[in-house]
C-alpha atoms as a PDB file:
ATOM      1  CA  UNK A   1       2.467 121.142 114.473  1.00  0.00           C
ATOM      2  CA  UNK A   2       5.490 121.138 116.899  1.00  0.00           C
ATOM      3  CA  UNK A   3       3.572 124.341 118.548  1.00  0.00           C
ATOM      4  CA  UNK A   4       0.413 121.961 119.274  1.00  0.00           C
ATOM      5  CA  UNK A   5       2.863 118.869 120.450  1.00  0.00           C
ATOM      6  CA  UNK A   6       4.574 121.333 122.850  1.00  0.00           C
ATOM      7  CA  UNK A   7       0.709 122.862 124.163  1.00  0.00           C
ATOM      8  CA  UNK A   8      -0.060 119.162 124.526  1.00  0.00           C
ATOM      9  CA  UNK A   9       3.043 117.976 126.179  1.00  0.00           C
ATOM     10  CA  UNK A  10       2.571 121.148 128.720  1.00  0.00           C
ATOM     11  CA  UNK A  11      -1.425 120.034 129.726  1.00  0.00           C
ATOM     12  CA  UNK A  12       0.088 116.635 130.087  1.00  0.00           C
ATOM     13  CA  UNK A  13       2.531 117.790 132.167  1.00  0.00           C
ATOM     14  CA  UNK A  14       0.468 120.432 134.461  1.00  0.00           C
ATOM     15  CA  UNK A  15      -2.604 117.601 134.997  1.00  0.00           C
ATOM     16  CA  UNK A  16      -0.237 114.815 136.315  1.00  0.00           C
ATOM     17  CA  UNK A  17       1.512 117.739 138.725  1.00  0.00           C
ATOM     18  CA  UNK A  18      -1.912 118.257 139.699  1.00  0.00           C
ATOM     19  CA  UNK A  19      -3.213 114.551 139.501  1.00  0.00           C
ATOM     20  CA  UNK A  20      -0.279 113.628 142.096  1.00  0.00           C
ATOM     21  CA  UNK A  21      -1.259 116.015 144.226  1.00  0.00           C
ATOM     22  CA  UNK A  22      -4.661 115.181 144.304  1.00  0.00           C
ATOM     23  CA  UNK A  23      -3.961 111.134 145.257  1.00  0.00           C
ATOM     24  CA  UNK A  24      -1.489 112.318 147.595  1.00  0.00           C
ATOM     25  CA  UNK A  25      -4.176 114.547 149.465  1.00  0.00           C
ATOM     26  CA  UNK A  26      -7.098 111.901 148.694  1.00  0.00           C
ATOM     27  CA  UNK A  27      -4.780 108.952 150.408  1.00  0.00           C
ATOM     28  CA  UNK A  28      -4.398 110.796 153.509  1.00  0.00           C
ATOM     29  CA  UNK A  29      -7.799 111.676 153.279  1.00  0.00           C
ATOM     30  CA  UNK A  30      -8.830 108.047 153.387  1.00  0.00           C
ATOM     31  CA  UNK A  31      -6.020 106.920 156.346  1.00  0.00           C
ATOM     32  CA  UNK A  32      -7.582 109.632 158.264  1.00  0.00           C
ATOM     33  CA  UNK A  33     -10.990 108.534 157.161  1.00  0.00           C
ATOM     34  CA  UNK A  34     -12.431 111.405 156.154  1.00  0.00           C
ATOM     35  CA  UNK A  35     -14.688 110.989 152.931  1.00  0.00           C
ATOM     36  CA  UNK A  36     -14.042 113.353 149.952  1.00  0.00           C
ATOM     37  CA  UNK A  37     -15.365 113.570 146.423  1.00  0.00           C
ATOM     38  CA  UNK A  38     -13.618 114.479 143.433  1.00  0.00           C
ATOM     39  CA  UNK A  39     -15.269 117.388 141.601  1.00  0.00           C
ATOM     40  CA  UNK A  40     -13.735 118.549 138.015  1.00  0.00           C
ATOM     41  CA  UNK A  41     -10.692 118.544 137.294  1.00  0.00           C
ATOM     42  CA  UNK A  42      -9.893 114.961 135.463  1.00  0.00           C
ATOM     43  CA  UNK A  43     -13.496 113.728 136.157  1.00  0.00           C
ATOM     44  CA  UNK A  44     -14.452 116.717 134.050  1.00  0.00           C
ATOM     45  CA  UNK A  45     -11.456 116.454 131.526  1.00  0.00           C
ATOM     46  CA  UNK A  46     -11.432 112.638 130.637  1.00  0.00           C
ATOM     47  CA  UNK A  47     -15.566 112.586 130.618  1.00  0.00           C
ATOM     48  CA  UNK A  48     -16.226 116.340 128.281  1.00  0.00           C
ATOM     49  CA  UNK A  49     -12.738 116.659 126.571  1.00  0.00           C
ATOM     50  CA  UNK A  50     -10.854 113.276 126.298  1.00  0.00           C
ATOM     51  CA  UNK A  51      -8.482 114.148 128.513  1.00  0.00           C
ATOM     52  CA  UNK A  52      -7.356 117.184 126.386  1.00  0.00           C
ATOM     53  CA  UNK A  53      -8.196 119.656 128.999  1.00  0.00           C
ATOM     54  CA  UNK A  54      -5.670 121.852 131.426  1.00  0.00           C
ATOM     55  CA  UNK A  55      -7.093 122.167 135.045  1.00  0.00           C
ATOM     56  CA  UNK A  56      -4.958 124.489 137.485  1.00  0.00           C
ATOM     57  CA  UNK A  57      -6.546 123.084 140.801  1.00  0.00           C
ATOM     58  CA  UNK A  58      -7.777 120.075 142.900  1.00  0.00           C
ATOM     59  CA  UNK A  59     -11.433 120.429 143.362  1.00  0.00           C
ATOM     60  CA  UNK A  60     -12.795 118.321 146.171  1.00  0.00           C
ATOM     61  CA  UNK A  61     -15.695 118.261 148.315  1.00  0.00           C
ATOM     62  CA  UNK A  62     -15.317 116.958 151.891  1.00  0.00           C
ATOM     63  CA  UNK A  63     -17.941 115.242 154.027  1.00  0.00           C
ATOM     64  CA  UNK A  64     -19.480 118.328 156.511  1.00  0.00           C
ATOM     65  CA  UNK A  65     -18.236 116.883 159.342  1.00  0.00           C
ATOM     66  CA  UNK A  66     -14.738 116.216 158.235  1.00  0.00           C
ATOM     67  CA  UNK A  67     -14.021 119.511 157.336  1.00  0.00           C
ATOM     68  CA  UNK A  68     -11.864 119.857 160.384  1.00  0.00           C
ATOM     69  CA  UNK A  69      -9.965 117.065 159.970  1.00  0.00           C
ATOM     70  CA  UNK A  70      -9.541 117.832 156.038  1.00  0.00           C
ATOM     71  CA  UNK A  71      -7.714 120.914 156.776  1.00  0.00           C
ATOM     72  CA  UNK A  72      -5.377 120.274 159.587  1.00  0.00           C
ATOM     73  CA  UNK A  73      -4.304 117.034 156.914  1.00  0.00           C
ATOM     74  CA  UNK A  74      -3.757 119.784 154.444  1.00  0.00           C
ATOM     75  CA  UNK A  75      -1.678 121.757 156.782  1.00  0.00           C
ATOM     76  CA  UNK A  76      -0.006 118.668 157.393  1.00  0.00           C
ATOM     77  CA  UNK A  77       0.795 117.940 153.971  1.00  0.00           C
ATOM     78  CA  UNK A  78       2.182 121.567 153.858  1.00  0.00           C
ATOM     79  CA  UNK A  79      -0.817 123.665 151.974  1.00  0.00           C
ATOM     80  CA  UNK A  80      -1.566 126.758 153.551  1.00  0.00           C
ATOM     81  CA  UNK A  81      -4.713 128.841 153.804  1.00  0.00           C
ATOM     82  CA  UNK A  82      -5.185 131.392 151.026  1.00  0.00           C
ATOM     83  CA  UNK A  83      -7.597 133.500 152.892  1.00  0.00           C
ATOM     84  CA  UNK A  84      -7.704 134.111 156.526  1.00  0.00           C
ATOM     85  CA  UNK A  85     -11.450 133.058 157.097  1.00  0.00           C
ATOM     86  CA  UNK A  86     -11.255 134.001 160.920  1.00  0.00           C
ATOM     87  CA  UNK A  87     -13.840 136.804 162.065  1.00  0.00           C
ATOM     88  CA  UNK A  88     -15.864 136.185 158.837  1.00  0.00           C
ATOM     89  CA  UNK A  89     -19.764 135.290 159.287  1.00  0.00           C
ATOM     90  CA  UNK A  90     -21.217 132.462 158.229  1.00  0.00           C
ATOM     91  CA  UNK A  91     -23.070 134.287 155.297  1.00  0.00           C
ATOM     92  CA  UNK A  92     -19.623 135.905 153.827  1.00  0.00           C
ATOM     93  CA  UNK A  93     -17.698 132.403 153.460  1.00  0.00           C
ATOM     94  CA  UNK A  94     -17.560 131.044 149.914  1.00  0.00           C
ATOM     95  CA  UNK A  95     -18.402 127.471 148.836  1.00  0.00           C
ATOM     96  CA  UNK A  96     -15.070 126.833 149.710  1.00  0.00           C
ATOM     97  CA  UNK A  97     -11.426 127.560 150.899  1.00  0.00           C
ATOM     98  CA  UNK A  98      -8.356 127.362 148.469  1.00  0.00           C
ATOM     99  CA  UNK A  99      -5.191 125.993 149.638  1.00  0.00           C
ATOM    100  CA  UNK A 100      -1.448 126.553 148.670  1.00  0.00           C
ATOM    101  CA  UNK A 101       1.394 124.509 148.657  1.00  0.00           C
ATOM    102  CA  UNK A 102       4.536 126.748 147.991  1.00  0.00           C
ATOM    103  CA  UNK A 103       6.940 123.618 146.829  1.00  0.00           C
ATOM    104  CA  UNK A 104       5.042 122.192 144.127  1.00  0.00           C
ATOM    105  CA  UNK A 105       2.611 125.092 142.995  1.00  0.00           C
ATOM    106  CA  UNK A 106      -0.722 123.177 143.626  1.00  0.00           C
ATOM    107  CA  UNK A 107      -3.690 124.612 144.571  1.00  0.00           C
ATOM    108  CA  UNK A 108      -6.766 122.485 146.147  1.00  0.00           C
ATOM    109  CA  UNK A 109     -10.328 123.955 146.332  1.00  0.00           C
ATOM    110  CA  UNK A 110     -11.504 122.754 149.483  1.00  0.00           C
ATOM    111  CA  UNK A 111     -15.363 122.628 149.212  1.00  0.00           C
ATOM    112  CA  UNK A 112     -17.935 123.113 151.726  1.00  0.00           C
ATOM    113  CA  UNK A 113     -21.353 122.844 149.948  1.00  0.00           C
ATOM    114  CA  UNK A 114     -22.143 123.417 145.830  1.00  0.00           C
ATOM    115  CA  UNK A 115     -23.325 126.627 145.004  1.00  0.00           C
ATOM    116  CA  UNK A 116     -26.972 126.481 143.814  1.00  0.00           C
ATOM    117  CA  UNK A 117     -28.388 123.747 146.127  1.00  0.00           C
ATOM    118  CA  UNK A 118     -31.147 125.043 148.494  1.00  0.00           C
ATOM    119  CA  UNK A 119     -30.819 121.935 151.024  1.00  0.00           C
ATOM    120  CA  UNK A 120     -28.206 121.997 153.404  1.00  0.00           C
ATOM    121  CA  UNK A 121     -24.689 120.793 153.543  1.00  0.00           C
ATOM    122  CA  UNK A 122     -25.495 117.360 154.957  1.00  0.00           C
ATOM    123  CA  UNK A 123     -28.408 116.961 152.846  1.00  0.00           C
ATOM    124  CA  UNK A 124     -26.577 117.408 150.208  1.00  0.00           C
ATOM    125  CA  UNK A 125     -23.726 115.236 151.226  1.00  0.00           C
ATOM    126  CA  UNK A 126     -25.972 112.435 151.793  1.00  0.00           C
ATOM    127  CA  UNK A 127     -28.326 112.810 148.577  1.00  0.00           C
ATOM    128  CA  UNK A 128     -24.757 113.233 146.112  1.00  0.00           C
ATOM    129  CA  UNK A 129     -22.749 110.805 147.737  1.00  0.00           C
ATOM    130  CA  UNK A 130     -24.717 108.174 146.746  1.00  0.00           C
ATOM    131  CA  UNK A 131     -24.480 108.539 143.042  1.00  0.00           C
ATOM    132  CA  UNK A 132     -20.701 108.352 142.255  1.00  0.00           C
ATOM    133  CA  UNK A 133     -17.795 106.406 140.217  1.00  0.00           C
ATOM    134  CA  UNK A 134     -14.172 106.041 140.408  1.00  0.00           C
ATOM    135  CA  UNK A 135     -12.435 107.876 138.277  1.00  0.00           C
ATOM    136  CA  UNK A 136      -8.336 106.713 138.784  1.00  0.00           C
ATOM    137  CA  UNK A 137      -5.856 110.251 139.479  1.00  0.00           C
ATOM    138  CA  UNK A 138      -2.460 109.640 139.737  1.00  0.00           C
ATOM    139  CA  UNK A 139      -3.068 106.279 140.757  1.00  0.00           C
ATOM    140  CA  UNK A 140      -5.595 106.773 143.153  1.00  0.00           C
ATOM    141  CA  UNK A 141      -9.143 105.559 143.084  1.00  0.00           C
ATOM    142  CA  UNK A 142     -10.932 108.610 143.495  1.00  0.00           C
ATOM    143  CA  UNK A 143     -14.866 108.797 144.347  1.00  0.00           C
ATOM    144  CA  UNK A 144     -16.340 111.534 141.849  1.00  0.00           C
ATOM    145  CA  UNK A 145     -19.992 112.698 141.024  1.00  0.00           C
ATOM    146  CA  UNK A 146     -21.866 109.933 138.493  1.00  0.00           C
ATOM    147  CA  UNK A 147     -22.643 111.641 135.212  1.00  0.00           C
ATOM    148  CA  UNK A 148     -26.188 113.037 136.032  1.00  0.00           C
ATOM    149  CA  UNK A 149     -24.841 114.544 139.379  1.00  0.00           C
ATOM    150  CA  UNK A 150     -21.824 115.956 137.351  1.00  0.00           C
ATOM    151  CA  UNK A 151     -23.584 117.222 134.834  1.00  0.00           C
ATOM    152  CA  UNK A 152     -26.057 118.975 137.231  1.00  0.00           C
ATOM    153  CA  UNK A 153     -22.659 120.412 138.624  1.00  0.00           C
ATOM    154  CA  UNK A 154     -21.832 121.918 135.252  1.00  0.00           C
ATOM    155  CA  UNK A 155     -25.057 123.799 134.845  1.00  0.00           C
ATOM    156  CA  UNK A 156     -24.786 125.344 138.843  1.00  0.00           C
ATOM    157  CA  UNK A 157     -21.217 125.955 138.581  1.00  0.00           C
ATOM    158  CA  UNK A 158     -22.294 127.845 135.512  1.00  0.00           C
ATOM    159  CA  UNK A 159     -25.529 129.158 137.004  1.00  0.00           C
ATOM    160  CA  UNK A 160     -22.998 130.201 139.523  1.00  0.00           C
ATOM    161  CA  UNK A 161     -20.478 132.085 137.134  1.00  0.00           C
ATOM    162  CA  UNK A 162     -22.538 133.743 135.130  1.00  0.00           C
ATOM    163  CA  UNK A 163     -22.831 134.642 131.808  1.00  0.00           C
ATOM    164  CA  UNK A 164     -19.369 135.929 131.162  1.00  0.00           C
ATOM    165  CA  UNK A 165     -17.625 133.156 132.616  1.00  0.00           C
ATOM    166  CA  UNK A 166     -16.289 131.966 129.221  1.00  0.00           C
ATOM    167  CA  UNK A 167     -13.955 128.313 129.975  1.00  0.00           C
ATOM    168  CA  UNK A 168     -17.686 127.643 132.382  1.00  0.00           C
ATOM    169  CA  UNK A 169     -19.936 128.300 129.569  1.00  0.00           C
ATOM    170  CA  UNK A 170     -17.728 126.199 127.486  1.00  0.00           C
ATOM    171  CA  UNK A 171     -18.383 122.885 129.751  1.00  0.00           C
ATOM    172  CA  UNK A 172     -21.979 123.899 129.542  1.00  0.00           C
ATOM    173  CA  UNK A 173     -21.909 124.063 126.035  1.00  0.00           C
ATOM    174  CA  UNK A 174     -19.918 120.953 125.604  1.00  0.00           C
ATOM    175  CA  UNK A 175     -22.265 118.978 128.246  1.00  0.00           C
ATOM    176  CA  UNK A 176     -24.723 119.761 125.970  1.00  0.00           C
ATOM    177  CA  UNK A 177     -23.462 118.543 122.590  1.00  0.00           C
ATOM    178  CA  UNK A 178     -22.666 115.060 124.575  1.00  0.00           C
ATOM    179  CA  UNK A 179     -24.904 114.151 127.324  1.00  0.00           C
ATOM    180  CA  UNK A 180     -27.748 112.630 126.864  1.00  0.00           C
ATOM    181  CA  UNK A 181     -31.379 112.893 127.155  1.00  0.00           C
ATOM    182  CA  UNK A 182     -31.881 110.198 130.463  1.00  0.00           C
ATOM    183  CA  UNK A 183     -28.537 111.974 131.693  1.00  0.00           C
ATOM    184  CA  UNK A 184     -30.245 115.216 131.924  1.00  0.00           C
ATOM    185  CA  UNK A 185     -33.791 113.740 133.383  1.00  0.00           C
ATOM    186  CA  UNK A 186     -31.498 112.244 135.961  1.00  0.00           C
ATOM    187  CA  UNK A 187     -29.721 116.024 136.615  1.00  0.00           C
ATOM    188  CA  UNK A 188     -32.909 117.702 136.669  1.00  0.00           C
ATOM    189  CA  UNK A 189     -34.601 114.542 139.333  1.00  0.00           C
ATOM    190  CA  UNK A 190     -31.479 115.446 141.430  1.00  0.00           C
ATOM    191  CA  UNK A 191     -31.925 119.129 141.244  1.00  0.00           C
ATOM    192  CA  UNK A 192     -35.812 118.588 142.444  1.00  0.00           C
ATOM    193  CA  UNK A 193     -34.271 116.664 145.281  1.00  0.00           C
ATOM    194  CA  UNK A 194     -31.819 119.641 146.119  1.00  0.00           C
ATOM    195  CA  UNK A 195     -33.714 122.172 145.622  1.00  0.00           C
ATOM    196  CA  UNK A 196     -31.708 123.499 143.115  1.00  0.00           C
ATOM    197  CA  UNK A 197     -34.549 123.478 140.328  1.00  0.00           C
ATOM    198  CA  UNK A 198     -34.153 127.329 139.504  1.00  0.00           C
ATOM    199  CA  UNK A 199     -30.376 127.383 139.276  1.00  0.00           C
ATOM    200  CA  UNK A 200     -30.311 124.349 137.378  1.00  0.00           C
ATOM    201  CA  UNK A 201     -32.783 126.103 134.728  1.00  0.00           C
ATOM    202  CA  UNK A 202     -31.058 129.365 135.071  1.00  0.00           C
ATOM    203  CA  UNK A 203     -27.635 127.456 134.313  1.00  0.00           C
ATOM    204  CA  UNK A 204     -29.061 125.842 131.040  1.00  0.00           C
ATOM    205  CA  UNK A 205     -31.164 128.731 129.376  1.00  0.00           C
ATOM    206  CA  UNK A 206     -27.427 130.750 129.881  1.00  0.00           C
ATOM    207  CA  UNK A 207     -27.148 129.114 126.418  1.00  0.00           C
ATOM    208  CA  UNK A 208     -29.543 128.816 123.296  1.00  0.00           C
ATOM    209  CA  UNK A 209     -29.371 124.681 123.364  1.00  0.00           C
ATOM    210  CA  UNK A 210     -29.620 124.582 126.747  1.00  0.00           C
ATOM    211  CA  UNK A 211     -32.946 126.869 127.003  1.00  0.00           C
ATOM    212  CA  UNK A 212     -34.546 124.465 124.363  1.00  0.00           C
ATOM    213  CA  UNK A 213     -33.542 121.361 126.825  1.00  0.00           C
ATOM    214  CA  UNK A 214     -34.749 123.633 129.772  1.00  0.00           C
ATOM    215  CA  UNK A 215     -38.017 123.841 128.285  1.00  0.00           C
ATOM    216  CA  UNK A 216     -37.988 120.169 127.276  1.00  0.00           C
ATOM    217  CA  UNK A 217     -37.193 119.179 131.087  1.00  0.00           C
ATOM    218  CA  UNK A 218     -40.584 121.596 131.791  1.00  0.00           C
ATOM    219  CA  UNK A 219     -38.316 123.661 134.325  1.00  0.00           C
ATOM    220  CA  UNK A 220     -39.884 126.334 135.810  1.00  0.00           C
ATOM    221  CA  UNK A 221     -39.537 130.123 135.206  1.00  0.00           C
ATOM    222  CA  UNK A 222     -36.613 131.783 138.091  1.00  0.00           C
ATOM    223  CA  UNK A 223     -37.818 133.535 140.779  1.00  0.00           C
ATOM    224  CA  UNK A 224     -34.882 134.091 143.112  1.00  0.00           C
ATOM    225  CA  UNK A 225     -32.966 137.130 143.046  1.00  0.00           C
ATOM    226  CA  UNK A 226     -29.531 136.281 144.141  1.00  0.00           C
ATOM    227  CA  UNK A 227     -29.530 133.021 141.246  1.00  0.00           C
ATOM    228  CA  UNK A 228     -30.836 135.840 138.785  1.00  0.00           C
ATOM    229  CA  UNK A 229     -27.542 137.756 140.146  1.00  0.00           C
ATOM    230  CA  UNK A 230     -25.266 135.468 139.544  1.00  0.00           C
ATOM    231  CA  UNK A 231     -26.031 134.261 136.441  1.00  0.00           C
ATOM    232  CA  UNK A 232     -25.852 137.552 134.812  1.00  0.00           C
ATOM    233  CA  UNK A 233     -21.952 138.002 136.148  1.00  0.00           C
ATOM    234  CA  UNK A 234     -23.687 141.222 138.552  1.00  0.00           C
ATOM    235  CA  UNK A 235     -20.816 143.921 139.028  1.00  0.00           C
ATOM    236  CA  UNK A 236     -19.202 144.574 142.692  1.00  0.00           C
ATOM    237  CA  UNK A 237     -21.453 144.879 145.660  1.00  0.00           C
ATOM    238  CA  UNK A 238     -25.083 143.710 143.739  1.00  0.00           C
ATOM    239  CA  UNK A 239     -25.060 140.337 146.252  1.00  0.00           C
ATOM    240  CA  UNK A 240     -24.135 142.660 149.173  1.00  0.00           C
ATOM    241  CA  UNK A 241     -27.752 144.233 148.184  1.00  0.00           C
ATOM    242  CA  UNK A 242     -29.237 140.911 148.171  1.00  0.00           C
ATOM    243  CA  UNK A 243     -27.569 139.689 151.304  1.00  0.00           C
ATOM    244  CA  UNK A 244     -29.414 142.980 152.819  1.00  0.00           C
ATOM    245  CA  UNK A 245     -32.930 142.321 151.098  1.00  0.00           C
ATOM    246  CA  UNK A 246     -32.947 138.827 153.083  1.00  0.00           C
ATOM    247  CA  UNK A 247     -31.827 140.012 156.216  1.00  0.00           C
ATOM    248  CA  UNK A 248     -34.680 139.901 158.733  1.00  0.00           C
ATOM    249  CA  UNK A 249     -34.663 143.381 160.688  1.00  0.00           C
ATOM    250  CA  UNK A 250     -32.966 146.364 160.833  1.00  0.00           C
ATOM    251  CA  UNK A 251     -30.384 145.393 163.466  1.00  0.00           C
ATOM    252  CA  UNK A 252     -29.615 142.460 160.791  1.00  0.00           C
ATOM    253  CA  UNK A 253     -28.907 144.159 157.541  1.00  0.00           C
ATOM    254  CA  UNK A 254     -27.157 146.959 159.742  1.00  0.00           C
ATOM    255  CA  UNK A 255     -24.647 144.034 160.918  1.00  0.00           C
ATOM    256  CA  UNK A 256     -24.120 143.084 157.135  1.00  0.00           C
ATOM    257  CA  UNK A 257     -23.717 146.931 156.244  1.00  0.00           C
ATOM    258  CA  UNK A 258     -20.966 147.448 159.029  1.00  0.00           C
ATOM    259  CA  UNK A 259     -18.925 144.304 157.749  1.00  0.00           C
ATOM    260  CA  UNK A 260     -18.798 144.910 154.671  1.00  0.00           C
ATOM    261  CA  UNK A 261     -17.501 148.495 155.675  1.00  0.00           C
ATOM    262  CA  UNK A 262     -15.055 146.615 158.337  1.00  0.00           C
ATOM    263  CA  UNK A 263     -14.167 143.003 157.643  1.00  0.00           C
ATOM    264  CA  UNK A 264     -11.583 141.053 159.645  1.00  0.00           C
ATOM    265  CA  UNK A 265      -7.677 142.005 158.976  1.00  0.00           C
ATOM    266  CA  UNK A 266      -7.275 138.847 157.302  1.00  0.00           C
ATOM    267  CA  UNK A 267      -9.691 139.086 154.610  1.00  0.00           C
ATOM    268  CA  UNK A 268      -8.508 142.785 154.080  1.00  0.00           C
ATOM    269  CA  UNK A 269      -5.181 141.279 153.633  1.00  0.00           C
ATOM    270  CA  UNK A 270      -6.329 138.958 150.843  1.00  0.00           C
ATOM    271  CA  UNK A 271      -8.392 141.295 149.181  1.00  0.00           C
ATOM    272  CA  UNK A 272      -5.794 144.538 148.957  1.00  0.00           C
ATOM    273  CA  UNK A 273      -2.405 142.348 149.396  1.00  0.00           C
ATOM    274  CA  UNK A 274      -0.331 145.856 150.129  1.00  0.00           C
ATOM    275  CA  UNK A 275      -2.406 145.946 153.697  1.00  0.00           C
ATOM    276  CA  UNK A 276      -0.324 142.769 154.609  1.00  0.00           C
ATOM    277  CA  UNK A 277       3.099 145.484 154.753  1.00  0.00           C
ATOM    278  CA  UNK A 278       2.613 147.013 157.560  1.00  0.00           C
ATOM    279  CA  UNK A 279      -0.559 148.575 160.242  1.00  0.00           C
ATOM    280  CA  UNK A 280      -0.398 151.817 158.072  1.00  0.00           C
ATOM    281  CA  UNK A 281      -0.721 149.890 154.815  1.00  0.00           C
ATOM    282  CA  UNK A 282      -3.845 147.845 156.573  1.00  0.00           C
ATOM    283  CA  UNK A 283      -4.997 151.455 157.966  1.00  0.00           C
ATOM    284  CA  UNK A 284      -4.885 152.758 154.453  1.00  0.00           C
ATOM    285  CA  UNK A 285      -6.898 149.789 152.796  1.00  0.00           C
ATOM    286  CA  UNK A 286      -9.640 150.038 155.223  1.00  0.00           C
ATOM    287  CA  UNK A 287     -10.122 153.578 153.896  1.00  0.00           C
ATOM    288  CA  UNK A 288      -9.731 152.967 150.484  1.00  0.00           C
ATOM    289  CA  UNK A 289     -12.644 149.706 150.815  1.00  0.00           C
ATOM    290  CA  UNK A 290     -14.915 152.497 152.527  1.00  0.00           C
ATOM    291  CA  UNK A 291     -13.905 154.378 148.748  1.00  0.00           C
ATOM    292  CA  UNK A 292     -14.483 151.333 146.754  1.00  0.00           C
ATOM    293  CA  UNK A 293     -17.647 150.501 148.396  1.00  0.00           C
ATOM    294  CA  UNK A 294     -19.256 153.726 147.681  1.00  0.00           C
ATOM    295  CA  UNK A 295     -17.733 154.122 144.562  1.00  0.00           C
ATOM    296  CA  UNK A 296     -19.170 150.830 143.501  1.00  0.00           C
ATOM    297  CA  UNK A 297     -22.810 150.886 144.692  1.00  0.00           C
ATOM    298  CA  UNK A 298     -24.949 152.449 142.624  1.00  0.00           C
ATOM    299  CA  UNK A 299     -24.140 150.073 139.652  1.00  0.00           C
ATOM    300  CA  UNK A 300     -24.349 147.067 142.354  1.00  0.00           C
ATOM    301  CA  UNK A 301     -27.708 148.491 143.169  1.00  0.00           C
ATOM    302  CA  UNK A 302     -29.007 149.297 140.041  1.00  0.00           C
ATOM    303  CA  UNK A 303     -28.050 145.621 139.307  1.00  0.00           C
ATOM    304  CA  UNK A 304     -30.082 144.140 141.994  1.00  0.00           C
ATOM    305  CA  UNK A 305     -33.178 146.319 141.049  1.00  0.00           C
ATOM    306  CA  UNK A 306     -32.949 144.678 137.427  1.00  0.00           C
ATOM    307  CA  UNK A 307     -32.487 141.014 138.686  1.00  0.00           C
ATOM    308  CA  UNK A 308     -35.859 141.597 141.070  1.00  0.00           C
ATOM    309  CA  UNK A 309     -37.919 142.986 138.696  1.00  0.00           C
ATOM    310  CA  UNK A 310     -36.825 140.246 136.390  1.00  0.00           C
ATOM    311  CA  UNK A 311     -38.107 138.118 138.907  1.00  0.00           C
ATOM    312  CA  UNK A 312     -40.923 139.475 140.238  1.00  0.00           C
ATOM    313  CA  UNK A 313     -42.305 140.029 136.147  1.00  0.00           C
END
């Protein structure tokens, strides 16, 4: 018993650290008005798990063209960067950026777009930010997804993750014991709108209950090969083959080939941290990612075969 009052006590603890964080950052947000949504975190907590739930981040998702503005506030409010994006192309970034604050220990998941929606980032933005509540963190009146919007966030973010993503699936699975039937019309309605129909039935048949609701909802078989991908937690380098299947010409997928092979400093940097000692060290990783790639492809590709023919069948 005094174990599970001390676990408690320490979840307490680690959400308000977090929760502070996140009104301090969604305050400045506001003075500086750019718009921000809460996703996860307490939203996801208080609404699946009573408030029981540990989160280690800040998940929000800033209006497109505040994105600027959101990160020099962050710099502001000390946060730094955790990858150098700078060189990257467009189709390399992730969903988001994570930034670090050193004094405090919080980290805030800067989002650009969900994963799993086929419109684009304003679309999006306008279609989602329409159907929200306040949820109240650390004092602040915070704008988060509406239940049917959240819950269609739970099945992408899982659709997203994969199979193997265990504390994901475990949302999923708890979304499913608790939400309820008009919730998940309302999900799949938004999904239609987003065009995020296949990675919203992807994300539910990830789990037995959720395949039965799938084919209650009448949602359609998958036929995209990178959702396919990710949902069965693909090994190193299977998207890279994907990212080359879509590529329109030769002189295309030959520009994804070469950076992959040579990406920016920065993200070398991030992604071997001894390259940040010294030019040898960053010499010496660029040589050993040339390894790793090669090393790594034929189970990325063999991957990528599977998830197409799944698709294609």
């Amino acid at each position: 018993m005094p174990q599970n009052r001390t676990a408690r006590r320490a979840v307490v603890a680690n959400n308000i650290r977090v929760d502070a964080a996140t009104a301090e950052v969604l305050g400045s947000f506001q003075d500086a008005g750019v718009e921000a949504l809460l996703l996860k975190g307490p939203s996801i907590a208080r609404w699946l798990y009573a408030g029981t739930r540990s989160y280690v981040d800040s998940d929000l998702w800033v209006r497109p063209r505040d994105m600027a503005a959101a990160e020099a506030i962050l710099r502001a409010l000390g946060f730094e960067k955790w990858v150098d994006e700078r060189g990257l192309p467009t189709w390399w970034r992730a969903h988001g950026s994570e930034w670090i604050r050193n004094i405090d220990g919080v980290c805030v998941d800067l989002h650009r777009w969900l994963p799993g929606l086929g419109v684009d980032a304003e679309s999006a933005w306008r279609i989602l930010s329409t159907t929200t509540e306040t949820v109240v963190v650390g004092g602040y009146p915070a704008r988060a997804l509406a239940p049917p919007a959240r819950a269609l966030h739970v099945v992408l973010h899982a659709a997203h993750h994969g199979k193997r993503s265990g504390k994901v699936l475990a949302d999923l699975e708890r979304a499913l014991e608790l939400v309820d039937e008009s919730t998940w019309r309302g999900a799949a309605d938004l999904a239609a709108k987003l065009a995020a129909t296949e990675a919203f039935a992807v994300g539910l048949r990830l789990l037995p209950a959720g395949a039965v609701l799938a084919d209650r909802l009448r949602l359609p078989a998958n036929r995209s090969v990178e959702v396919a991908l990710r949902a069965s937690t693909p090994p190193p380098i299977a998207l890279g083959f994907a990212q080359i299947a879509r590529a329109r010409g030769l002189r295309a997928s030959s520009r994804i080939v070469v950076r992959k092979f040579v990406p920016p400093p920065g993200f070398i940097r991030h992604w071997y941290p001894a390259a940040a000692r010294s030019r040898r060290h960053l010499a010496l990783a660029y040589i050993y990612r040339s390894a790793w790639l090669l090393r790594n492809a034929p189970r990325g590709y063999r991957a990528w075969r599977q998830a197409r023919k799944l698709t294609e069948g």
